[in-house]
Protein backbone atom coordinates (compact mmCIF):
# COMPACT_ATOMS: atom_id res chain seq x y z
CA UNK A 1 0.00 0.00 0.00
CA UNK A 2 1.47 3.31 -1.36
CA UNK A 3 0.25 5.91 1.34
CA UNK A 4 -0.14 9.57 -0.36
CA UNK A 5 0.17 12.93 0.88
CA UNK A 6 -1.29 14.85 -2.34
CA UNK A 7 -2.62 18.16 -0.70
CA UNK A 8 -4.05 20.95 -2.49
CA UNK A 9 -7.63 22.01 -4.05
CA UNK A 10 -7.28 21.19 -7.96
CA UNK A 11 -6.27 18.63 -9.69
CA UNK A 12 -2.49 18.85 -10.92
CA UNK A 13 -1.45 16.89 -7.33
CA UNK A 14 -3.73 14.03 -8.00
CA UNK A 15 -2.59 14.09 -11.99
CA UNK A 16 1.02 14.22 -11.10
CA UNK A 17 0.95 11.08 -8.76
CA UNK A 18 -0.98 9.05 -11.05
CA UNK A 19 1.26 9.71 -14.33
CA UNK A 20 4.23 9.09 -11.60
CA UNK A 21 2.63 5.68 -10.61
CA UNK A 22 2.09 4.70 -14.39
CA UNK A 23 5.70 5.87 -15.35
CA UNK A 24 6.86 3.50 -13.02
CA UNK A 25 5.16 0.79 -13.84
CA UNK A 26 3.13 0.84 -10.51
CA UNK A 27 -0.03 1.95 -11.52
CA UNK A 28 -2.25 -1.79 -10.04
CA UNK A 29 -0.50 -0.96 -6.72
CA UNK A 30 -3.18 0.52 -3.75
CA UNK A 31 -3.29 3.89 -2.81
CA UNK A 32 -4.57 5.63 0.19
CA UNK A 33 -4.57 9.19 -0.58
CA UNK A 34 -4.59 12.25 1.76
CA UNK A 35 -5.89 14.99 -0.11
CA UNK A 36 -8.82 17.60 -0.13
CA UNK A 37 -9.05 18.00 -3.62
CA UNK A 38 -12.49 17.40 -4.63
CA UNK A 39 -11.87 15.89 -7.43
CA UNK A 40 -9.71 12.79 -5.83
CA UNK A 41 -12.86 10.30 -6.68
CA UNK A 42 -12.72 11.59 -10.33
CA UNK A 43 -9.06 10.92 -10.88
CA UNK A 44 -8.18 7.75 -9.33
CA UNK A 45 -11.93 6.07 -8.38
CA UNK A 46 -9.73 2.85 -6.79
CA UNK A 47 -7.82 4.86 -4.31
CA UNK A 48 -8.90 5.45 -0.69
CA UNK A 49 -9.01 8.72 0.99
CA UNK A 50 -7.82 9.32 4.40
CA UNK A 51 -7.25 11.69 6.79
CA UNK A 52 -3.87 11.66 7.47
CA UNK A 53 -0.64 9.33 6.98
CA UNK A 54 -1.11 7.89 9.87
CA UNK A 55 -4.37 5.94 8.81
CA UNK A 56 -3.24 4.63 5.82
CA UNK A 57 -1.70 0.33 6.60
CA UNK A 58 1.07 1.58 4.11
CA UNK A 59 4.86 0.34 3.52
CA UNK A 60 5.60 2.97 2.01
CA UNK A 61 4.85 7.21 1.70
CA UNK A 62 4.69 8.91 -1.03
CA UNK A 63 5.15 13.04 -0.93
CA UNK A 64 4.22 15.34 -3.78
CA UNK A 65 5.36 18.64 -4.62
CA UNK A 66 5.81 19.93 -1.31
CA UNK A 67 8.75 18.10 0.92
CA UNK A 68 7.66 19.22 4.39
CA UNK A 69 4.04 19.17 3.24
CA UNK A 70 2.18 22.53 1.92
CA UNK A 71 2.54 24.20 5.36
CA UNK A 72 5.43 22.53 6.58
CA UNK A 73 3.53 20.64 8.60
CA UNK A 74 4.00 17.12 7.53
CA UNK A 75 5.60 14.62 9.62
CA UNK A 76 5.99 10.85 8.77
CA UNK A 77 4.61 8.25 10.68
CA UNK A 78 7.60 5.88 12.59
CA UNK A 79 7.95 3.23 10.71
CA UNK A 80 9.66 1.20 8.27
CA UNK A 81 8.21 3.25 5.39
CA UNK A 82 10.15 3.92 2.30
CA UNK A 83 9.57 7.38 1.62
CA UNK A 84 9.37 8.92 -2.03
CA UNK A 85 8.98 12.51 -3.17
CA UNK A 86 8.01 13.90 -6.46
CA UNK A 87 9.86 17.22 -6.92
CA UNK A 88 8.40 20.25 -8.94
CA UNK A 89 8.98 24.01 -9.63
CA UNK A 90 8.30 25.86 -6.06
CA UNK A 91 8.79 29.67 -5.05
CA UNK A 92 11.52 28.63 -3.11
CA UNK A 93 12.10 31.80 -0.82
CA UNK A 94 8.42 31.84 0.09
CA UNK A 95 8.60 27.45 0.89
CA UNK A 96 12.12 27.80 2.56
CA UNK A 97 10.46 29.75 5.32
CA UNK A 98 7.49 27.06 6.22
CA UNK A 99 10.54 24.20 6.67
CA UNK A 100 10.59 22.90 10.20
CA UNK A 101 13.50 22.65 11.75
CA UNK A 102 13.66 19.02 11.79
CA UNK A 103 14.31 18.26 8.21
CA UNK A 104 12.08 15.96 6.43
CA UNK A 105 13.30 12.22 5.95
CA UNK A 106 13.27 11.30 2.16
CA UNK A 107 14.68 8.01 0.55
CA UNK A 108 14.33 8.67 -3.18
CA UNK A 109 13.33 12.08 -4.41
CA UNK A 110 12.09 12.26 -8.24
CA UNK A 111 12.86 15.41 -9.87
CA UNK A 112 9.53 15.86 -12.25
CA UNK A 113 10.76 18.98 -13.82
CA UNK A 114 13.98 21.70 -13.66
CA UNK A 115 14.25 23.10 -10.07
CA UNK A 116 15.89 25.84 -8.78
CA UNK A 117 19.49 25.65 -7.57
CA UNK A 118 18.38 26.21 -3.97
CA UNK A 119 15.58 23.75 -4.22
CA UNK A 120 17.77 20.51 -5.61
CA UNK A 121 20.39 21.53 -3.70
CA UNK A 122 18.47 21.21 -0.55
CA UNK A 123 16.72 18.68 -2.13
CA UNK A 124 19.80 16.46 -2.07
CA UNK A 125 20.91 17.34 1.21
CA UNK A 126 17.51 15.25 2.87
CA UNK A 127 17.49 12.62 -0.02
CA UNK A 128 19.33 9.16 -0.02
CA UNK A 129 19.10 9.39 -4.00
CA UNK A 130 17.93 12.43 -6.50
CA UNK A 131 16.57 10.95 -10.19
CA UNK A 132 14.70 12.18 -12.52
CA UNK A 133 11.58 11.48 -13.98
CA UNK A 134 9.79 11.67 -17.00
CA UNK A 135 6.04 11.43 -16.43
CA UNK A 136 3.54 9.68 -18.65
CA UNK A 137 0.17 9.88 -18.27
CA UNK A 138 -2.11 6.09 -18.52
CA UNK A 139 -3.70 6.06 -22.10
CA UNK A 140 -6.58 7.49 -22.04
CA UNK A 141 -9.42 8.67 -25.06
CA UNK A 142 -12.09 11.67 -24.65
CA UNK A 143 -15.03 11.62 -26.94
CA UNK A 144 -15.24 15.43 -27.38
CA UNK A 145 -15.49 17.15 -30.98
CA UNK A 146 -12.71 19.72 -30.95
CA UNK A 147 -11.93 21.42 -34.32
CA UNK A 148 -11.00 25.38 -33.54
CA UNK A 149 -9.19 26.55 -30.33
CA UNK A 150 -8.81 24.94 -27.06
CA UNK A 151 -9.34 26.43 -23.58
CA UNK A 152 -8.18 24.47 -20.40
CA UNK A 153 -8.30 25.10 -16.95
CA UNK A 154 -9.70 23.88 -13.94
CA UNK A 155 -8.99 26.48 -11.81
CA UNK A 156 -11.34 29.71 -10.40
CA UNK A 157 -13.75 31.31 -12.42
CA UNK A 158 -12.15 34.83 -12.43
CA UNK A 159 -9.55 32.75 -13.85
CA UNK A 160 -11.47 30.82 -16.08
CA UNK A 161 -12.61 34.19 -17.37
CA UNK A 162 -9.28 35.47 -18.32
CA UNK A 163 -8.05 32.64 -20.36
CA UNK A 164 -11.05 33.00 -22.33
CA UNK A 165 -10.56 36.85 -22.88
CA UNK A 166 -6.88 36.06 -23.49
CA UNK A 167 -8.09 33.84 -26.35
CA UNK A 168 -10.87 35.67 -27.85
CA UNK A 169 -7.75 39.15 -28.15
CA UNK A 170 -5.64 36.94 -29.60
CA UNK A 171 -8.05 35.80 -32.32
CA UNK A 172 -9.01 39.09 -32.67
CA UNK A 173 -5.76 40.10 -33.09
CA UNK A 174 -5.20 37.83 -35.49
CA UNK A 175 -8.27 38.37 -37.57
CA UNK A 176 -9.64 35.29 -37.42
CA UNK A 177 -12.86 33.93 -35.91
CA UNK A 178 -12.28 30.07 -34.37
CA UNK A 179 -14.57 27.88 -32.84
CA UNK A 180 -13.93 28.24 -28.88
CA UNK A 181 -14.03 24.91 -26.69
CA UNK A 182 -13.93 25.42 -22.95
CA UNK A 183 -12.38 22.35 -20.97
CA UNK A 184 -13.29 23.27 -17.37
CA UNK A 185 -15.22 21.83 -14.32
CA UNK A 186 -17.68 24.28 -15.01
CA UNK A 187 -19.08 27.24 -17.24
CA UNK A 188 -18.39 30.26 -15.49
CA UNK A 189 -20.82 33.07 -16.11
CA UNK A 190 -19.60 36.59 -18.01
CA UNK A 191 -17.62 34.67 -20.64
CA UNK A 192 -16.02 36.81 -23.21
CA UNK A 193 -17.15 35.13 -26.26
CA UNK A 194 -19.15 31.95 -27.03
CA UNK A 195 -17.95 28.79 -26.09
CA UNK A 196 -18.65 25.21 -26.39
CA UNK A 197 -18.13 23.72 -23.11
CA UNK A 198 -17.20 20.06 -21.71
CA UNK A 199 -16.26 19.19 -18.07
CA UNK A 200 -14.19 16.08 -19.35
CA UNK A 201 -10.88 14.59 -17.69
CA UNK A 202 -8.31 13.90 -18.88
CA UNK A 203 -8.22 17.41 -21.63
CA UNK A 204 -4.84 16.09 -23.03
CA UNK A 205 -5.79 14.17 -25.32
CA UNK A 206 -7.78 17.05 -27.20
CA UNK A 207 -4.67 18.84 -27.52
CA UNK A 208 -3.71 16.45 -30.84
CA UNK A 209 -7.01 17.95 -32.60
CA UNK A 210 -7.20 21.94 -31.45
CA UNK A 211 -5.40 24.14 -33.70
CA UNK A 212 -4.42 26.32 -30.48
CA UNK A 213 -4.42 25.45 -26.81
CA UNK A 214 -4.38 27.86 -23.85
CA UNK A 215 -3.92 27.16 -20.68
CA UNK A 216 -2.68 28.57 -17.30
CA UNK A 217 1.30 27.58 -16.43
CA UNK A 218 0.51 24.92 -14.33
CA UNK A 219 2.93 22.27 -14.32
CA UNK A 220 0.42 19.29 -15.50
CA UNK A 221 -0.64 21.78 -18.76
CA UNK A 222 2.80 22.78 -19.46
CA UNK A 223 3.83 18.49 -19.31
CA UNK A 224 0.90 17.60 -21.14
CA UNK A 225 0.35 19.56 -24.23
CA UNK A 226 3.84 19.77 -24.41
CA UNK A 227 3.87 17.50 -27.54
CA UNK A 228 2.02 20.56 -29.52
CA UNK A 229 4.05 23.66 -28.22
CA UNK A 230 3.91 25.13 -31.64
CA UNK A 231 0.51 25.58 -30.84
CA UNK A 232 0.22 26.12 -26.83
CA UNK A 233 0.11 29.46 -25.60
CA UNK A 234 0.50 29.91 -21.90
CA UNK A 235 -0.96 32.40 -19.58
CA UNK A 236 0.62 31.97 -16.76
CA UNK A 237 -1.02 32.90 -13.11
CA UNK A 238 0.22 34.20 -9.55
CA UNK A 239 0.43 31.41 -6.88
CA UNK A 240 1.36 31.08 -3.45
CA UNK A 241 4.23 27.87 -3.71
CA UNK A 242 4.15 27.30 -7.36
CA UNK A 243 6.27 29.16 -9.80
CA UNK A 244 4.13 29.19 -12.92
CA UNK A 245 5.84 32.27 -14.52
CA UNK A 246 9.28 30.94 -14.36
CA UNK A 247 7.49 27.76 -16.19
CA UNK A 248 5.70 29.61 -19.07
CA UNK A 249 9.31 31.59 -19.30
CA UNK A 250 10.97 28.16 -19.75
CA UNK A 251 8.33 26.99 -22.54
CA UNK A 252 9.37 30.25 -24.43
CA UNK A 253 13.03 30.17 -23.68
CA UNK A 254 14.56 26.29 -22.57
CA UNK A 255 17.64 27.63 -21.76
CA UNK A 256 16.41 30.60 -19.60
């Protein structure tokens, strides 16, 4: 039993762990899952939610995205757990401060995408081995007609909002008039232009038939429609731990 601290309110937690699980070949392996995302039922049906680490019968822990937990709060049961940690793009001065002073015991951490210097090195100082990982999301096929631009995001509404204004001035700009389809847990009212809209998961798949994707700079967007960056554009929003401007700066410039 893989025990699973995933906290956070959206989905890219519960995403990341379950493209981790099927890159390594682990994806028939249980999972208890602490997380108030309400979409953990959506994601990964078979998985159990629990309160905390401690109520999970794992043998081992796995960690995303924050090492200490979001608030620095975590602390691993006793035990002979193996502990794991998948590693991506944090605002490292603002996280540095919630570390506790008793640093976090890690075994293996995965590096799921470029880190800061701070962040790996520190990083490496509380893990018995650093690797990276390429994630790969489990096949997966959405019956949705997409043939003009594509709009994904399953964050706030305000934000929601914005990516679809951000679309309809760049169309504009461009002078032509595409169809809009809006990938999103829900239709937010005050939309700038029509839209045709489907609350389907996964959106990746999609990406292969839009002839223009936009998205926040979340890392799970960035990953995923990665294969059709030609054709991605990225707006990227503020946010407390993650980074997503340095990420959408990356997608423009690797070597920045």
């Amino acid at each position: 039993m893989i025990a699973c601290y995933a906290r956070g309110a959206g989905l890219g937690h519960l995403t990341r762990v379950r493209a981790a699980l099927h890159a390594l070949g682990r994806d028939g392996d249980p999972v208890a899952l602490v997380s108030d995302s309400p979409f953990a039922a959506r994601v990964a049906p078979g998985w159990t939610v629990v309160p905390s680490l401690a109520e999970a019968d794992a043998d081992e822990v796995w960690i995303d995205a924050f090492p200490a937990g979001i608030h620095g709060e975590l602390e691993v049961p006793e035990g002979g757990f193996r502990v794991v940690h998948l590693a991506r793009l944090l605002r490292w001065p603002v996280y540095e401060r919630l570390l506790p002073a008793v640093r976090p015991r890690i075994d293996v951490t995965y590096i799921c995408e470029p880190l800061s210097r701070v962040h790996e090195a520190y990083l490496r100082e509380v893990s018995g081995e650093v690797k990276s990982l390429e994630l790969v999301d489990p096949p997966a096929r959405v019956d949705v007609d997409v043939d003009g631009w594509l709009i994904v995001h399953s964050g706030p509404d305000d934000e929601i909002r914005e990516l679809v204004a951000y679309a309809a001035d760049m169309a504009a700009a461009e002078g032509v008039r595409p169809r809009f389809t809006l990938i999103a847990p829900r239709r937010p009212d005050g939309l700038a232009v029509r839209v045709v809209h489907h609350d389907v998961y996964p959106a990746w798949p999609l990406g292969a038939r839009a002839e223009r994707i936009v998205t926040a700079g979340g890392f799970n967007a960035v990953r995923q429609f990665a294969p059709w960056r030609e054709r991605h554009r990225i707006m990227p929003f503020p946010r407390r731990l993650d980074d997503q401007f340095a990420r959408a700066a990356r997608v423009r410039d690797p070597l920045a």
